[in-house]
Protein backbone atom coordinates (compact mmCIF):
# COMPACT_ATOMS: atom_id res chain seq x y z
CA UNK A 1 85.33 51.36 255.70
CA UNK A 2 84.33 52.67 252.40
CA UNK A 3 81.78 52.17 250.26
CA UNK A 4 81.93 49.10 248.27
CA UNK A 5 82.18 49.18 244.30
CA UNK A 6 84.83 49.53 242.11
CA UNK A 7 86.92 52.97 241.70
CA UNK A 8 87.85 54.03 238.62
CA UNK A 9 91.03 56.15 238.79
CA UNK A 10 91.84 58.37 235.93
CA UNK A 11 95.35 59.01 236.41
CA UNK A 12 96.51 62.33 234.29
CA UNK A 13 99.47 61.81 231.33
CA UNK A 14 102.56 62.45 232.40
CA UNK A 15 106.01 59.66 233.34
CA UNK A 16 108.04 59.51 236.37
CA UNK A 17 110.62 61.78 235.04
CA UNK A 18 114.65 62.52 236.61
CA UNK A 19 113.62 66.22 236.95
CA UNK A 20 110.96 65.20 239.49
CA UNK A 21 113.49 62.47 240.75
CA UNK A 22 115.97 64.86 241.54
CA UNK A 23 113.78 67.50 243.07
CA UNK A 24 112.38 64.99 245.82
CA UNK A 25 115.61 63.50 246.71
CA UNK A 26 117.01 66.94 247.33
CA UNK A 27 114.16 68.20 248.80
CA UNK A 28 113.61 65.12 250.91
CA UNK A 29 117.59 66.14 252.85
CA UNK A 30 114.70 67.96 254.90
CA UNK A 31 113.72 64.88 256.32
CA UNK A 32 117.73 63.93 256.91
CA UNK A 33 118.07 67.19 258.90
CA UNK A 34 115.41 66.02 260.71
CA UNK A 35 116.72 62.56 261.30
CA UNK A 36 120.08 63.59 262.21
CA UNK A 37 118.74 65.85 265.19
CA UNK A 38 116.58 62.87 266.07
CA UNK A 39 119.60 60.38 266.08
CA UNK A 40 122.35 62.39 267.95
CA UNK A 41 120.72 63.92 270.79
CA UNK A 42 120.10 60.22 272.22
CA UNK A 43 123.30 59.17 271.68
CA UNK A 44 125.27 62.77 273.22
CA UNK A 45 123.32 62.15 276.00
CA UNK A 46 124.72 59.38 277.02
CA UNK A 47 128.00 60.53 276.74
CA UNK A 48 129.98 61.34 280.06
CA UNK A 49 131.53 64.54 278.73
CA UNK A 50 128.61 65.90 277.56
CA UNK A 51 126.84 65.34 281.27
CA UNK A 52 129.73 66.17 282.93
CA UNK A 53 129.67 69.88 281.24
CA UNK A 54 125.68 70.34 281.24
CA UNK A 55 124.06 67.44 283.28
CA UNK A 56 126.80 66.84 286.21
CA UNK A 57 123.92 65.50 288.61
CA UNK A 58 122.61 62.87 285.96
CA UNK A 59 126.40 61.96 285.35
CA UNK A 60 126.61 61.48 289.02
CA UNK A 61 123.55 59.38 289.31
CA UNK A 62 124.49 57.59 286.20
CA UNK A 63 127.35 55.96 287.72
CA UNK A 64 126.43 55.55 291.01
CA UNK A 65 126.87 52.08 292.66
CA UNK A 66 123.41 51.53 293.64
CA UNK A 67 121.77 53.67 290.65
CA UNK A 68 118.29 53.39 289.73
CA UNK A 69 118.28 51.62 286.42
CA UNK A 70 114.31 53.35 285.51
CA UNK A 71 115.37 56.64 287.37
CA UNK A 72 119.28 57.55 286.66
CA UNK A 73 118.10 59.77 283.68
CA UNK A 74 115.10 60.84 285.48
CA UNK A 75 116.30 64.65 284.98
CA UNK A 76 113.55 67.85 283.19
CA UNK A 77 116.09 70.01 282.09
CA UNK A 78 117.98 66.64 280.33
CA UNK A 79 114.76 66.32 278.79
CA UNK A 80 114.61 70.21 277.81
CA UNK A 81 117.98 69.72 275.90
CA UNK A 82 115.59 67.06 273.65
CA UNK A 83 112.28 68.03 273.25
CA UNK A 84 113.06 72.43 273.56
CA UNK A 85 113.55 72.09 269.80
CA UNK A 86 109.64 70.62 269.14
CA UNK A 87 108.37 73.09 270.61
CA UNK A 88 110.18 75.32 268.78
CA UNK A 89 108.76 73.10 265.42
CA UNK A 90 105.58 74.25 266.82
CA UNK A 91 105.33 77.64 266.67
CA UNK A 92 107.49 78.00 263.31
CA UNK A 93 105.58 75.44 261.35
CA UNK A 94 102.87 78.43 261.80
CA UNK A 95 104.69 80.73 260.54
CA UNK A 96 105.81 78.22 257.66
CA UNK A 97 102.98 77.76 256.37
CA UNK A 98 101.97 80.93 255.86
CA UNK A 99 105.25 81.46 253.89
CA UNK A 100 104.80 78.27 251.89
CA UNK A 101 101.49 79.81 250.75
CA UNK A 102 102.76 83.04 249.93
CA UNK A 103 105.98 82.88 248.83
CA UNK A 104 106.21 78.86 247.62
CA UNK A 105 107.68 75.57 248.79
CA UNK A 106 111.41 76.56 248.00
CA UNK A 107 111.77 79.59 250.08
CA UNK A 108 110.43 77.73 253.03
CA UNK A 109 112.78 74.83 252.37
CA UNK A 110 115.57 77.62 252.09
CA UNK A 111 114.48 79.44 255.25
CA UNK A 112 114.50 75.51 257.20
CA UNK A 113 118.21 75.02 255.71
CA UNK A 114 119.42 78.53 257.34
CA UNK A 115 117.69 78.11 260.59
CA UNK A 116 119.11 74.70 260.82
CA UNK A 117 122.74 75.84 259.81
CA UNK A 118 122.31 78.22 262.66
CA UNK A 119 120.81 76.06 265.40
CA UNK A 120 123.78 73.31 264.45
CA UNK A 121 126.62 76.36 264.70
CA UNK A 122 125.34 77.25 268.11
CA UNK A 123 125.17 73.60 269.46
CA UNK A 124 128.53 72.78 268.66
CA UNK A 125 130.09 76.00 270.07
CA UNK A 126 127.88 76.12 273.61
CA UNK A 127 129.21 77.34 276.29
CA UNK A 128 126.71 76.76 278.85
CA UNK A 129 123.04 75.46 278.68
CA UNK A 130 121.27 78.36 277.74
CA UNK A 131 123.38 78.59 274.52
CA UNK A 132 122.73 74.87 274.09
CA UNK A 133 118.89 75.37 274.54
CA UNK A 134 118.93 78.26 272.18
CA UNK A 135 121.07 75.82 269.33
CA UNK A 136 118.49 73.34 269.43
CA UNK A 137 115.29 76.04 269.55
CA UNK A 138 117.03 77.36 265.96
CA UNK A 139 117.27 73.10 265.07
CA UNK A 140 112.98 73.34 266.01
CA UNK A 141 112.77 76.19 263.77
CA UNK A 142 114.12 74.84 260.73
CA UNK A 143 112.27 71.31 261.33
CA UNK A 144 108.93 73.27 261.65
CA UNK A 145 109.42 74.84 258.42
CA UNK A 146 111.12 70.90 256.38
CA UNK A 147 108.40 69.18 257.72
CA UNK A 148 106.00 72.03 256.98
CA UNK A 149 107.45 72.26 253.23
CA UNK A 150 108.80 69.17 252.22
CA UNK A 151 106.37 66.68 251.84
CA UNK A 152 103.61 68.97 250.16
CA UNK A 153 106.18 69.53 247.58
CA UNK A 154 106.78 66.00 246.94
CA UNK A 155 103.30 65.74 246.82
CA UNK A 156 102.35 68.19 244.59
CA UNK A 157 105.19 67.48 241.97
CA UNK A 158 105.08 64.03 241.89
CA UNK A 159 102.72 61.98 239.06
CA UNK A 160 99.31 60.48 240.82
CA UNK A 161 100.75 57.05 240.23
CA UNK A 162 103.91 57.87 242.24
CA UNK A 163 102.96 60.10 244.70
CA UNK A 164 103.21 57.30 247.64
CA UNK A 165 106.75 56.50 246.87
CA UNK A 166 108.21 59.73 245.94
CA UNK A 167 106.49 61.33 249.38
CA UNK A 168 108.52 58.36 251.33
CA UNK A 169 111.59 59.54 250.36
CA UNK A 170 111.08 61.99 252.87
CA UNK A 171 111.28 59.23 255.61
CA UNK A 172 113.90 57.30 254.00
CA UNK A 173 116.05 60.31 254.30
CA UNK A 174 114.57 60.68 257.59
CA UNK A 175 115.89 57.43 258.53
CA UNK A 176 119.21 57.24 257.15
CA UNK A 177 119.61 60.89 259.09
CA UNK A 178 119.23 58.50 262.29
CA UNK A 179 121.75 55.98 261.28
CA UNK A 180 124.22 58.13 259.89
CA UNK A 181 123.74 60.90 263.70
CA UNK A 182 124.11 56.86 265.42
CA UNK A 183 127.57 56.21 263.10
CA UNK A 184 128.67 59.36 264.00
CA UNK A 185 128.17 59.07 267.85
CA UNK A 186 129.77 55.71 268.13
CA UNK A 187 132.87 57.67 266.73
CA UNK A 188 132.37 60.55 268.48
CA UNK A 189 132.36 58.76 271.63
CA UNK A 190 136.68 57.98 271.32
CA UNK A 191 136.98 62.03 271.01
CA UNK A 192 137.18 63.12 274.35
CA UNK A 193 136.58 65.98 276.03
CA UNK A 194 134.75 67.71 272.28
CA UNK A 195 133.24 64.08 270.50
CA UNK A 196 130.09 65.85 271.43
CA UNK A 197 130.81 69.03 269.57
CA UNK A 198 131.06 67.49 266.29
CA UNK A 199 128.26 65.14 266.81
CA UNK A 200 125.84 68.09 267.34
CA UNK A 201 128.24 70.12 264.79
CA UNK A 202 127.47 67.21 262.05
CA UNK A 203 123.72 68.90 261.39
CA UNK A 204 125.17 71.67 259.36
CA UNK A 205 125.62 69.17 256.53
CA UNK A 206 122.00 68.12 255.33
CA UNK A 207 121.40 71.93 256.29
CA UNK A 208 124.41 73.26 253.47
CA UNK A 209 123.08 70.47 251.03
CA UNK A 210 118.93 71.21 251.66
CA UNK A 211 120.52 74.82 251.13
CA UNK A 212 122.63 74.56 248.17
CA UNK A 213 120.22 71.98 246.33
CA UNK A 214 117.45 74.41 246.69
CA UNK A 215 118.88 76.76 244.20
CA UNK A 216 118.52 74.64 241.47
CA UNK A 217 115.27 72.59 242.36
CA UNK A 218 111.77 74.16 240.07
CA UNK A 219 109.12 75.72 242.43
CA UNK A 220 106.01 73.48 242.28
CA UNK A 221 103.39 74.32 239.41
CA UNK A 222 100.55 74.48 241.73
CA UNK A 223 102.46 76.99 244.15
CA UNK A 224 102.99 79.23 240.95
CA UNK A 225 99.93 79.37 239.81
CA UNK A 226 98.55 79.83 243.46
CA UNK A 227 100.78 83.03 243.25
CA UNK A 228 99.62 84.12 239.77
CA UNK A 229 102.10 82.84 237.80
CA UNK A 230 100.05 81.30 235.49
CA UNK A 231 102.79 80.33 232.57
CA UNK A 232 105.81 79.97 234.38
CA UNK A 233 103.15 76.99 236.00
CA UNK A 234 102.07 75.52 232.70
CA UNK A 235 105.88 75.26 231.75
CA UNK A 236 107.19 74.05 234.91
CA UNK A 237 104.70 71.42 234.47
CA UNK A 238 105.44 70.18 231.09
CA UNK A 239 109.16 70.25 232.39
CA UNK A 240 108.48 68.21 235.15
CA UNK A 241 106.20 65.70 233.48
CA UNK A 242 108.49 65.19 230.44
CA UNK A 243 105.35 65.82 228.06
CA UNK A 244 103.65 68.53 226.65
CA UNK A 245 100.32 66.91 227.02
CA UNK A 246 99.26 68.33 230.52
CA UNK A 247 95.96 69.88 229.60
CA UNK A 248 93.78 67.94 231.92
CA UNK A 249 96.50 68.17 235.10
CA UNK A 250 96.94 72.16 234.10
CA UNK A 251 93.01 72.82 233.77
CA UNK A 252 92.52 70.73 237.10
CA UNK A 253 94.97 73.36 239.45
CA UNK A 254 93.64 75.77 237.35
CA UNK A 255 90.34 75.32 239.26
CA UNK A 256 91.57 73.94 242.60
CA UNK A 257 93.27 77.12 242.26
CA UNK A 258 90.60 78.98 241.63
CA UNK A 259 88.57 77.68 243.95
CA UNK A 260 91.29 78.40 246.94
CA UNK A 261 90.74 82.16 245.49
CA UNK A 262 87.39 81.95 247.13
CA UNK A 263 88.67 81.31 250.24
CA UNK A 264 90.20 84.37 251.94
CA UNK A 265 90.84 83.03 255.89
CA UNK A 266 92.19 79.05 255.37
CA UNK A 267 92.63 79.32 258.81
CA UNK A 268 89.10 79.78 259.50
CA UNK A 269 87.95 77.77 256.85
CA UNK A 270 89.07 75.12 258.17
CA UNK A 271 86.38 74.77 260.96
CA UNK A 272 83.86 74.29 258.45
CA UNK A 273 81.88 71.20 258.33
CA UNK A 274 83.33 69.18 254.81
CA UNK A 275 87.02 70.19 256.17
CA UNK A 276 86.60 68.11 259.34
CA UNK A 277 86.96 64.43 257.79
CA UNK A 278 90.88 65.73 256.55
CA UNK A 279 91.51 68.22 259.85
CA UNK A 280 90.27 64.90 262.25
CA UNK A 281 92.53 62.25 260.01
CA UNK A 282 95.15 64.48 259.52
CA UNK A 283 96.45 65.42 263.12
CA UNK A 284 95.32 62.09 264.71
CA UNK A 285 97.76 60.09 262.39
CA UNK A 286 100.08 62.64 263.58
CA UNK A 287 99.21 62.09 267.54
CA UNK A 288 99.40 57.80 266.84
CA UNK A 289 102.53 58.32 265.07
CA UNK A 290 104.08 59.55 268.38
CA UNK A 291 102.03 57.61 270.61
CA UNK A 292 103.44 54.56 268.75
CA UNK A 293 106.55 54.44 271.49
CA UNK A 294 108.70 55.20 268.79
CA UNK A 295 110.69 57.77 270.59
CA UNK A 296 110.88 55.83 273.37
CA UNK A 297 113.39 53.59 270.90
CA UNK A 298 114.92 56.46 268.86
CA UNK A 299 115.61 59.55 271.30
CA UNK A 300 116.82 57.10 273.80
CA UNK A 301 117.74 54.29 272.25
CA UNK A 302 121.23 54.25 274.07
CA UNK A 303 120.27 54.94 277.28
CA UNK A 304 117.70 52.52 276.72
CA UNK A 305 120.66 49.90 275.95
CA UNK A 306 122.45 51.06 278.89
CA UNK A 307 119.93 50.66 281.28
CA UNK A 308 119.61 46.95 280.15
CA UNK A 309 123.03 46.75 280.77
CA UNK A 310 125.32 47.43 278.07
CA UNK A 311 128.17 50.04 278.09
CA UNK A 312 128.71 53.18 276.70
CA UNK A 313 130.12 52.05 273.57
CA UNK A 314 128.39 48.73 273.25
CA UNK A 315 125.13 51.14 273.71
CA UNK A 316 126.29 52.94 270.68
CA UNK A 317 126.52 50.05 268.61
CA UNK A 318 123.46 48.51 268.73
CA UNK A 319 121.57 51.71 268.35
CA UNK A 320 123.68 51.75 264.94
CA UNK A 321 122.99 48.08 264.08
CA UNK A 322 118.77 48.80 265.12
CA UNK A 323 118.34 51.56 263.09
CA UNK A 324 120.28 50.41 260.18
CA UNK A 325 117.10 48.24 259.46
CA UNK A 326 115.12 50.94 259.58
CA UNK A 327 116.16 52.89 255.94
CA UNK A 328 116.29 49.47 254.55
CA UNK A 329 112.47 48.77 255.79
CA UNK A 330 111.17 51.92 254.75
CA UNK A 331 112.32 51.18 251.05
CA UNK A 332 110.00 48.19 251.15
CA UNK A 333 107.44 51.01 251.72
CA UNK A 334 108.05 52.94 248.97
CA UNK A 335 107.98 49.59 246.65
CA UNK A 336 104.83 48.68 247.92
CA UNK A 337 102.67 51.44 248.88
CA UNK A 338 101.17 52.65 245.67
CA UNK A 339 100.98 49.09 245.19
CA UNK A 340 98.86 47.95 248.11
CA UNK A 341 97.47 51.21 249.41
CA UNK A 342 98.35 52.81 252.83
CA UNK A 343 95.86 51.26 254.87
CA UNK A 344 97.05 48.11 254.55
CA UNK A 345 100.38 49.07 255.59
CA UNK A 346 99.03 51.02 258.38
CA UNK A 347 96.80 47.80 260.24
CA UNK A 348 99.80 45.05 259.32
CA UNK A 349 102.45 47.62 261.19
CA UNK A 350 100.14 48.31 264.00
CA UNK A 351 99.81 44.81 264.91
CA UNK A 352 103.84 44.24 264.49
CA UNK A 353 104.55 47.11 266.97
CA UNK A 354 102.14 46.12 269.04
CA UNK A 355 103.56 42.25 269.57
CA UNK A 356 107.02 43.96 270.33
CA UNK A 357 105.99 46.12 272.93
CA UNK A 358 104.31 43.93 274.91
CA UNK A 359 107.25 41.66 274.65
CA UNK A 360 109.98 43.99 275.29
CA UNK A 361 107.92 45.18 278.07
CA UNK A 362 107.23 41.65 279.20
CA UNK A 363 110.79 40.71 279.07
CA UNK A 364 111.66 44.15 281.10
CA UNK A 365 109.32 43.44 283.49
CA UNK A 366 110.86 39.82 284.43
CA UNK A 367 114.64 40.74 284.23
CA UNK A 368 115.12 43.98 285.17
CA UNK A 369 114.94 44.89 288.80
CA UNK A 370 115.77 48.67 290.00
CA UNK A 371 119.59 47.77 290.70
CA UNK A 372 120.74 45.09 288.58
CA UNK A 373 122.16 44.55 285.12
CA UNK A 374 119.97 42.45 282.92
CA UNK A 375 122.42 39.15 281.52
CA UNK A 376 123.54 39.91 278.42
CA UNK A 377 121.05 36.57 276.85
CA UNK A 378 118.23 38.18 278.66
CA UNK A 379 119.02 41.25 276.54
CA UNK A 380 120.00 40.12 273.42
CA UNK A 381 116.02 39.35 272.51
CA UNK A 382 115.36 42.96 273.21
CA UNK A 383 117.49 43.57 270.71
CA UNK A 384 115.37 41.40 268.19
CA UNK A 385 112.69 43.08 269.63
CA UNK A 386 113.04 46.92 269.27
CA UNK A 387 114.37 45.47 265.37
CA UNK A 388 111.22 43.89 264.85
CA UNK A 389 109.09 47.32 266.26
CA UNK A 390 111.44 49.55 264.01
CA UNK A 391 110.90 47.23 261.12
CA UNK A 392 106.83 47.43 261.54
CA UNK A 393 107.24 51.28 262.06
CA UNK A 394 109.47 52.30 258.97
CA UNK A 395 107.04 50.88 256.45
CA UNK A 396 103.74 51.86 257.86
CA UNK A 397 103.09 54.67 260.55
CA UNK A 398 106.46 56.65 260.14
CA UNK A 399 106.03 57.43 256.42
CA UNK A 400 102.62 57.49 255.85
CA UNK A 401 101.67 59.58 258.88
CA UNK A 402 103.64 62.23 256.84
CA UNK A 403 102.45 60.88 253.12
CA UNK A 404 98.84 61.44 253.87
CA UNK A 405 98.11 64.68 255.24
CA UNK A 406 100.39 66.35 252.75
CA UNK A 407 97.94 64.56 249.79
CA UNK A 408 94.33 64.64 251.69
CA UNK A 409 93.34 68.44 251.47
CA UNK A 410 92.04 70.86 248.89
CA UNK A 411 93.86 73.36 247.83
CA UNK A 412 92.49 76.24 249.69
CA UNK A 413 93.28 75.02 252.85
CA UNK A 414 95.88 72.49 251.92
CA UNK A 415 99.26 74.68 253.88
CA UNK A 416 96.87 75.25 256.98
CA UNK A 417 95.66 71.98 257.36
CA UNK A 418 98.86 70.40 257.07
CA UNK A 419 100.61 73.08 259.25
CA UNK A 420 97.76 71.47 262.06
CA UNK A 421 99.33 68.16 261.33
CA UNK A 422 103.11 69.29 261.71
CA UNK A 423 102.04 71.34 264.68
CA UNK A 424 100.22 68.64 266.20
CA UNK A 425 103.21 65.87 265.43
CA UNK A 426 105.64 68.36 267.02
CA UNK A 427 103.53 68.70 270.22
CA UNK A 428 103.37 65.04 270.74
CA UNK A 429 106.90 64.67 269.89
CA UNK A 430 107.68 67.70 272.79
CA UNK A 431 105.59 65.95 274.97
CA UNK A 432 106.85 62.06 275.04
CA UNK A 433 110.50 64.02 275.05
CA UNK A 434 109.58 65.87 277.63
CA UNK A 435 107.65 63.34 279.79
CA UNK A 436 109.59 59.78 278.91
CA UNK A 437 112.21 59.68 281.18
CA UNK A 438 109.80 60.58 284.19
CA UNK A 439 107.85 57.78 282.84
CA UNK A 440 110.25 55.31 282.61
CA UNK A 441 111.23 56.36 286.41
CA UNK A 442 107.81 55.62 287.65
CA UNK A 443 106.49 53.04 285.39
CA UNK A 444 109.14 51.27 284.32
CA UNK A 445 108.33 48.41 281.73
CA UNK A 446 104.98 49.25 282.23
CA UNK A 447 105.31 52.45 279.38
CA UNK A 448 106.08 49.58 277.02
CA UNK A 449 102.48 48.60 277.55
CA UNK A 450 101.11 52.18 277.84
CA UNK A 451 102.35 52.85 274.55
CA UNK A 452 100.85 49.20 273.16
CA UNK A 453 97.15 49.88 274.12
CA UNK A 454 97.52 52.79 271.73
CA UNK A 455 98.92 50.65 268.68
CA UNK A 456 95.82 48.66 269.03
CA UNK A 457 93.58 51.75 269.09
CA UNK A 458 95.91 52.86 265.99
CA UNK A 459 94.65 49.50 264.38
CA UNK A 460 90.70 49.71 264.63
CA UNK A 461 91.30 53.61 263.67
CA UNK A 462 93.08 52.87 260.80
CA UNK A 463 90.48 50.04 259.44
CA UNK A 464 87.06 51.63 260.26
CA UNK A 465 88.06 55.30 259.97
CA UNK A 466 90.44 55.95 257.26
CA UNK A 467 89.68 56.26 253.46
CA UNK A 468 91.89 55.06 251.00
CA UNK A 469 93.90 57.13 249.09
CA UNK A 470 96.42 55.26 246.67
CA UNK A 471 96.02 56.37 243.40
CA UNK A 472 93.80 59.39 243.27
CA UNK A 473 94.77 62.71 241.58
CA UNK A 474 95.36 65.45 245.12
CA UNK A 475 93.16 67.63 243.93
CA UNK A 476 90.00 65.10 243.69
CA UNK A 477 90.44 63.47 246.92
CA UNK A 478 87.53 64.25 248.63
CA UNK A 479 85.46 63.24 245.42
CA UNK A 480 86.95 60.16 245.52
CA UNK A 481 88.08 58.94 248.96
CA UNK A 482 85.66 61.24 251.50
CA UNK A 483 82.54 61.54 249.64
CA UNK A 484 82.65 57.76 249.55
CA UNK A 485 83.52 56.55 253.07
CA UNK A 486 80.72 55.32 255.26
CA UNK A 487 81.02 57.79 257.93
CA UNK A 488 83.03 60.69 256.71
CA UNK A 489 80.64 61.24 253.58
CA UNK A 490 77.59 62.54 255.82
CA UNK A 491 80.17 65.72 256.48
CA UNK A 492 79.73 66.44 252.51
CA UNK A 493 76.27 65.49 251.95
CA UNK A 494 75.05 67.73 254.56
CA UNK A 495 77.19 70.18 253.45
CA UNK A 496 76.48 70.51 249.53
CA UNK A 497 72.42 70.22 250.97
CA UNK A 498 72.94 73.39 253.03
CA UNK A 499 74.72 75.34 249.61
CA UNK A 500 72.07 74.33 247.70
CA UNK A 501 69.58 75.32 250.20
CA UNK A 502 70.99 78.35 250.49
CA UNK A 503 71.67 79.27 246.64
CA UNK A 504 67.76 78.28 246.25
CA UNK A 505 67.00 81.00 248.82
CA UNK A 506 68.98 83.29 247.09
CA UNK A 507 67.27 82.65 244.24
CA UNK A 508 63.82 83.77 245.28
């Protein structure tokens, strides 16, 4: 916890302006690109023609008399078709952030849109699985560079005060990306043999409007001036800040900026000791996040629904009527997170996901056997259930687990430490795609409560281990949120002890 006594925050000039408005909402249609691929692929499939054409010995299992309800899915290259674009994410979010550092944030957004335009082409005209897997490897590639890109520019342009809220909007587009892939596969679904084709088709719009909003959205100041453009930076800032009074913001990238200069490997530097606190925080929000059993609800939500029991179509639907509580719960976070702080958020969600697991899994557990059809009022509470989980996860760990990394490091090694927190999100989210449905085959309702021992860890993490960071300037957070938690802020006295050691030596 951190150290006790009040914090003075000096927040720098500057109003929440419609330039900066306008810049996040377009730039947050990387998080909708993102949702949408999320969304569709667990509703197409469930879809009989898809299977039929890619999957015939899942469709076969699917409707056999005696099927498996934990196993009838049970298929790896089914799971390939899901989680071949995170691993994709993985290795372009390197390659992303080396382009966000040397080129800016708007390329990289730019270069996302394209690769996603592609990847969404592709999908819609496959032919056979390899041109499928290939579609949704181009989808990973533009994801790896919006997630890389996004939410550090959102960060960086948005006033102190705002920054929470602003950086959300990258979730909320995130979520309504899930509904609106949902409201297009419950449509889709009437459109046989091609309903699948314009479901996976559908991703080319966020891609065209990331793409075409792009062109007219400023370049960050702090990315300019990284790149030496000193006065296209100062006036980008006054533009964006609706005042001409930015002194104290300019003169403080001036010197983050500086300071980065320093620093010629950020990949290396990153090892050192005061960069561990942010490196440690930063990808293990990312590995909870995913560890949450979120995916286990939104990849599969629809199969999930039809292995309780409901049909195709009826699956469809209540994967729409779920996650349209989601957008609307992750606008409560953006109300109330520069508000109450993030940690807050964090603990309260934890414990909400945590009841629902154990009670969908309970509930599981007592009413579905390996052959039967749950009752329709033994379902309907699961329902309630995965609402209430989604509910607890839009407003805590599926914002903020992007919100914070993007604002926790210093300059100089602020694109490689969050491209360690992408790649590390992407990873996890490969690996419970990969892994879930063999899961589900073997432990049945007992994932529910695999996934709920680690929303309790998630809690005690998130109370003892994580410093605040509502309302402090980005480029003074370890001043003001490290250097002043009880455990982290050993890392940076040991380490300013050893410089000053060694400048003393150097001055004999």
């Amino acid at each position: 916890m951190a150290k006790s006594g009040p914090l003075v925050v000096e927040d720098f000039p500057g109003r929440l302006t419609a330039q900066v408005i306008v810049c996040s909402v377009i730039a947050a249609f990387g998080g909708f690109m993102f949702g949408y691929d999320i969304g569709i692929s667990g509703g197409v499939t469930s879809m009989d023609s898809f299977l039929k054409e890619f999957f015939p010995t899942v469709y076969v299992k699917k409707h056999a008399a005696k099927s498996n309800n934990y196993c009838k899915y049970n298929n790896q290259l089914l799971q390939l078709f899901t989680s071949s674009l995170y691993f994709a994410a993985i290795v372009a979010s390197f390659f992303a952030s080396i382009v966000c550092r040397k080129f800016g944030r708007r390329p990289t957004m730019q270069i996302a849109s394209v690769l996603f335009l592609v990847g969404a082409i592709l999908n819609a005209a496959a032919q056979n699985l390899g041109m499928l897997i290939a579609g949704r490897a181009f989808l990973g590639a533009g994801v790896g560079f919006g997630n890389q890109a996004v939410p550090l520019f959102i960060s960086e342009i948005a006033p102190t005060r705002y920054r929470g809220g602003l950086n959300i909007c990258f979730q909320l587009l995130t979520t309504l990306g899930i509904l609106s892939a949902n409201i297009v596969n419950y449509f889709t679904l009437k459109l046989q043999p091609y309903g699948w084709r314009i479901s996976l088709g559908g991703a080319a719009v966020p891609a065209i409007v990331l793409l075409t909003g792009s062109l007219i959205i400023v370049e960050t100041p702090t990315s300019l001036v990284e790149r030496g453009k000193k006065d296209e930076g100062l006036r980008t800032l006054m533009k964006i800040r609706g005042s001409d009074d930015v002194d104290k913001e300019y003169a403080r990238i001036l010197d983050a900026v500086e300071l980065a200069k320093q620093i010629k490997h950020p990949f290396k530097n990153l090892v050192s000791r005061s960069n561990r606190p942010q490196i440690i925080c930063g990808t293990i929000l990312q590995f909870f996040q995913q560890f949450t059993g979120i995916n286990v609800i939104m990849f599969y939500a629809p199969v999930l629904f039809q292995t309780i029991g409901f049909g195709d179509k009826a699956s469809l639907l209540s994967a729409v009527v779920t996650n349209t509580l989601k957008p609307i719960c992750t606008v409560i976070a953006i109300l109330v997170v520069d508000r109450f702080g993030r940690r807050v958020l964090l603990v309260e969600g934890a414990i909400q996901m945590f009841i629902a697991q154990c009670s969908i899994g309970g509930i599981i557990a007592v009413h579905l056997k390996t052959t039967n059809v749950m009752a329709r009022h033994d379902a309907i509470p699961v329902i309630f259930l995965i609402c209430l989980f989604l509910a607890g996860f839009a407003w805590s760990w599926g914002p903020l687990c992007w919100l914070i990394p993007s604002e926790i490091y210093p300059l100089e090694t602020r694109t490689s430490g969050y491209f360690l927190a992408v790649s590390m999100n992407m990873f996890c989210t490969f690996l419970v795609a990969q892994s879930f449905l063999t899961l589900l085959c073997h432990m049945r309702a007992g994932i529910f409560f695999f996934f709920a021992t680690w929303l309790a860890t998630m809690c005690i993490f998130a109370l003892t281990m994580l410093p605040e960071t509502k309302g402090i300037p980005i480029d003074e957070m370890a001043e003001r949120a490290w250097k002043r938690h009880w455990f982290w802020k050993k890392y940076f006295n040991n380490y300013e002890n050893g410089q000053h050691q060694l400048q003393e030596k150097s001055l004999e």
